[in-house]
Protein backbone atom coordinates (compact mmCIF):
# COMPACT_ATOMS: atom_id res chain seq x y z
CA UNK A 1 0.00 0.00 0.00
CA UNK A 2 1.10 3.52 0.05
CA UNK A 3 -0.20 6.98 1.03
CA UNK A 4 -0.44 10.39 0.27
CA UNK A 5 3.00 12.43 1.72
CA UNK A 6 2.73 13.77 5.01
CA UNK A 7 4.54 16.19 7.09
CA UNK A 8 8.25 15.34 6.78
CA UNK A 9 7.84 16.27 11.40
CA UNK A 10 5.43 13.91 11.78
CA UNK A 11 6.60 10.59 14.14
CA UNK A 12 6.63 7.21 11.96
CA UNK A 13 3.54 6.38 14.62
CA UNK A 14 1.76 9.04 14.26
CA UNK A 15 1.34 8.88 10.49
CA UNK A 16 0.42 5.29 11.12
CA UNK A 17 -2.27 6.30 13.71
CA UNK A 18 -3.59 9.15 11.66
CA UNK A 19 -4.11 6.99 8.43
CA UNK A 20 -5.69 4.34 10.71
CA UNK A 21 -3.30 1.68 9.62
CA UNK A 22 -2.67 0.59 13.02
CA UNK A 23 -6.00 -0.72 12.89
CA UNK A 24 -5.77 -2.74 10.10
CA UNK A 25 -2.29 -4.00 11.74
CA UNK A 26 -4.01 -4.85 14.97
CA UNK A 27 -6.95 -6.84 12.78
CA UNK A 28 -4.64 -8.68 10.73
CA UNK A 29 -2.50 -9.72 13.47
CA UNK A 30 -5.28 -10.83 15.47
CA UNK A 31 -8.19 -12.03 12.97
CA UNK A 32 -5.64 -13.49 10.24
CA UNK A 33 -2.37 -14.73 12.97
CA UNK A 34 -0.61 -12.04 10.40
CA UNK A 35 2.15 -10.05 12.56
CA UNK A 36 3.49 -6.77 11.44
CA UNK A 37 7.55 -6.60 10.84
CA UNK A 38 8.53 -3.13 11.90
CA UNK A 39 11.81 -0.91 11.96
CA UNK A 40 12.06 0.91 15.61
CA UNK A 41 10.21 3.91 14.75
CA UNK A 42 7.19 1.74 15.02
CA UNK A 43 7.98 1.06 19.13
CA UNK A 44 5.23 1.03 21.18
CA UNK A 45 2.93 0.22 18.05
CA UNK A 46 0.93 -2.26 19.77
CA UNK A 47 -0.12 -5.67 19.70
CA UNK A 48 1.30 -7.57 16.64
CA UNK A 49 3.54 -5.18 15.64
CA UNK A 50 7.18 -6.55 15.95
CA UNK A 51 10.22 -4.11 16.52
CA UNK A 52 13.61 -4.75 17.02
CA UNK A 53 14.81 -4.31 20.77
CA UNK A 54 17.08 -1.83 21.88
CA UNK A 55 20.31 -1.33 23.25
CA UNK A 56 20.16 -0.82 26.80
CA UNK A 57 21.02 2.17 27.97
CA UNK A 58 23.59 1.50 30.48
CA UNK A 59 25.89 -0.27 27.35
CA UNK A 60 25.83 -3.47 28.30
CA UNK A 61 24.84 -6.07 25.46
CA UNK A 62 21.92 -7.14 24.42
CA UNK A 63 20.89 -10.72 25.90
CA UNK A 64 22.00 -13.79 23.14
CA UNK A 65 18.33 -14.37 22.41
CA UNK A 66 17.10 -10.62 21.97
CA UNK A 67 20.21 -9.99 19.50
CA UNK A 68 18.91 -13.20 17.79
CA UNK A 69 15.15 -11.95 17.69
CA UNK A 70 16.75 -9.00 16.15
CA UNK A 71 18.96 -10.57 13.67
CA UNK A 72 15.44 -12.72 12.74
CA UNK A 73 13.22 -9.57 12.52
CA UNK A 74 16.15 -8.14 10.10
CA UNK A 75 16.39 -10.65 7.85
CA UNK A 76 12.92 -11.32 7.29
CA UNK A 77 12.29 -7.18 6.94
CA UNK A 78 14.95 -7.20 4.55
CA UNK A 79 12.47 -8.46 1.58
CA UNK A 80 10.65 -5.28 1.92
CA UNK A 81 13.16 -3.50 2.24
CA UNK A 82 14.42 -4.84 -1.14
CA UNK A 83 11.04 -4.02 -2.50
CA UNK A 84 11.45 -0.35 -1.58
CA UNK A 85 14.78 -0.24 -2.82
CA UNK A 86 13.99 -1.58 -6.04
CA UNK A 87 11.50 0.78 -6.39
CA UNK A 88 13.11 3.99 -5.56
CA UNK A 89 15.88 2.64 -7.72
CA UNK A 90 14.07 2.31 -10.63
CA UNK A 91 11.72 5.63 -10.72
CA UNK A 92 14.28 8.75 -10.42
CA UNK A 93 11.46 10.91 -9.33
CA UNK A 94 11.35 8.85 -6.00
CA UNK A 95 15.30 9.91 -5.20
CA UNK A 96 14.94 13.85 -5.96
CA UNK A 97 11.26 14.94 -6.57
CA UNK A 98 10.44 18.67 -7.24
CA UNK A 99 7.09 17.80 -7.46
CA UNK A 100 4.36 19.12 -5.27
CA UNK A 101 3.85 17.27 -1.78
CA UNK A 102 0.56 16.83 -2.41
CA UNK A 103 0.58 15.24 -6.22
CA UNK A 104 3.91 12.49 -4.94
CA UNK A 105 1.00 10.16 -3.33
CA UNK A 106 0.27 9.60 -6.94
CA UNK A 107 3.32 9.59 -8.67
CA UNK A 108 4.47 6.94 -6.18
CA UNK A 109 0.68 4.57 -6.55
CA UNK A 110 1.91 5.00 -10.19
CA UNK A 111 5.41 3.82 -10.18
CA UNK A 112 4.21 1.42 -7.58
CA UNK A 113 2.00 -0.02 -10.51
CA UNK A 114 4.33 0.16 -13.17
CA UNK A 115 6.54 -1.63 -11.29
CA UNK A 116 4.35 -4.17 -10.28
CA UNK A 117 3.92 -4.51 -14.58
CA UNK A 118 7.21 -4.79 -15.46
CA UNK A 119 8.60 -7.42 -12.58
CA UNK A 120 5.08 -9.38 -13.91
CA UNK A 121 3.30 -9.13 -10.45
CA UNK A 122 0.31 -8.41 -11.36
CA UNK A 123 -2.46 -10.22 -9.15
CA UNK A 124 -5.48 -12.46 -10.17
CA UNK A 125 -7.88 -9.41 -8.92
CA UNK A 126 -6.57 -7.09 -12.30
């Protein structure tokens, strides 16, 4: 999915709240057993939204099986990552945009699309 561009001040979170996708996180986890992989701007999310723990404070290490949960929640994020990467890689406009805020929503469901075309992903529902 993707959304329209909000304020570049605005928390991770709090565009997440405000576009009510935390609900649809907190259904799919529950309804579908579908958790939500998320970087640590996403802390404090919720139920069935995963984020990487932190470093404590004090320096010590993390515990063996947190920095394993981590390295876990990494690897498997990595594949969107990847998708992002190959998508802003491909479309120059998504690296340096002088666009208007308000018309990028578009230009990035478009690319999005495109994309989607020219890997051959396009689902059954098209």
């Amino acid at each position: 999915w993707t959304s329209d561009a909000r304020p570049g001040h605005l928390h991770d979170l709090t565009c997440a709240h405000q576009l009510d996708v935390t609900g649809a996180l907190y259904w799919a986890a529950s309804e579908l057993h579908l958790p939500t992989l998320a970087d640590s701007g996403y802390e404090g999310a919720g139920q069935g939204i995963h984020t990487p723990y932190k470093q404590p404070a004090d320096g010590r290490r993390l515990a063996v099986d947190n920095r394993a949960y981590n390295a876990v929640l990494r690897s498997m994020r990595c594949l969107g990552e990847r998708g992002f990467a190959i998508l802003t890689g491909r479309w120059r406009t998504l690296r340096h945009s002088t666009a208007s805020p308000r018309s990028l929503g578009d230009i990035v469901r478009a690319a999005l699309h495109l994309t989607h075309y020219e890997h051959r992903y396009l689902p059954d529902s098209c």
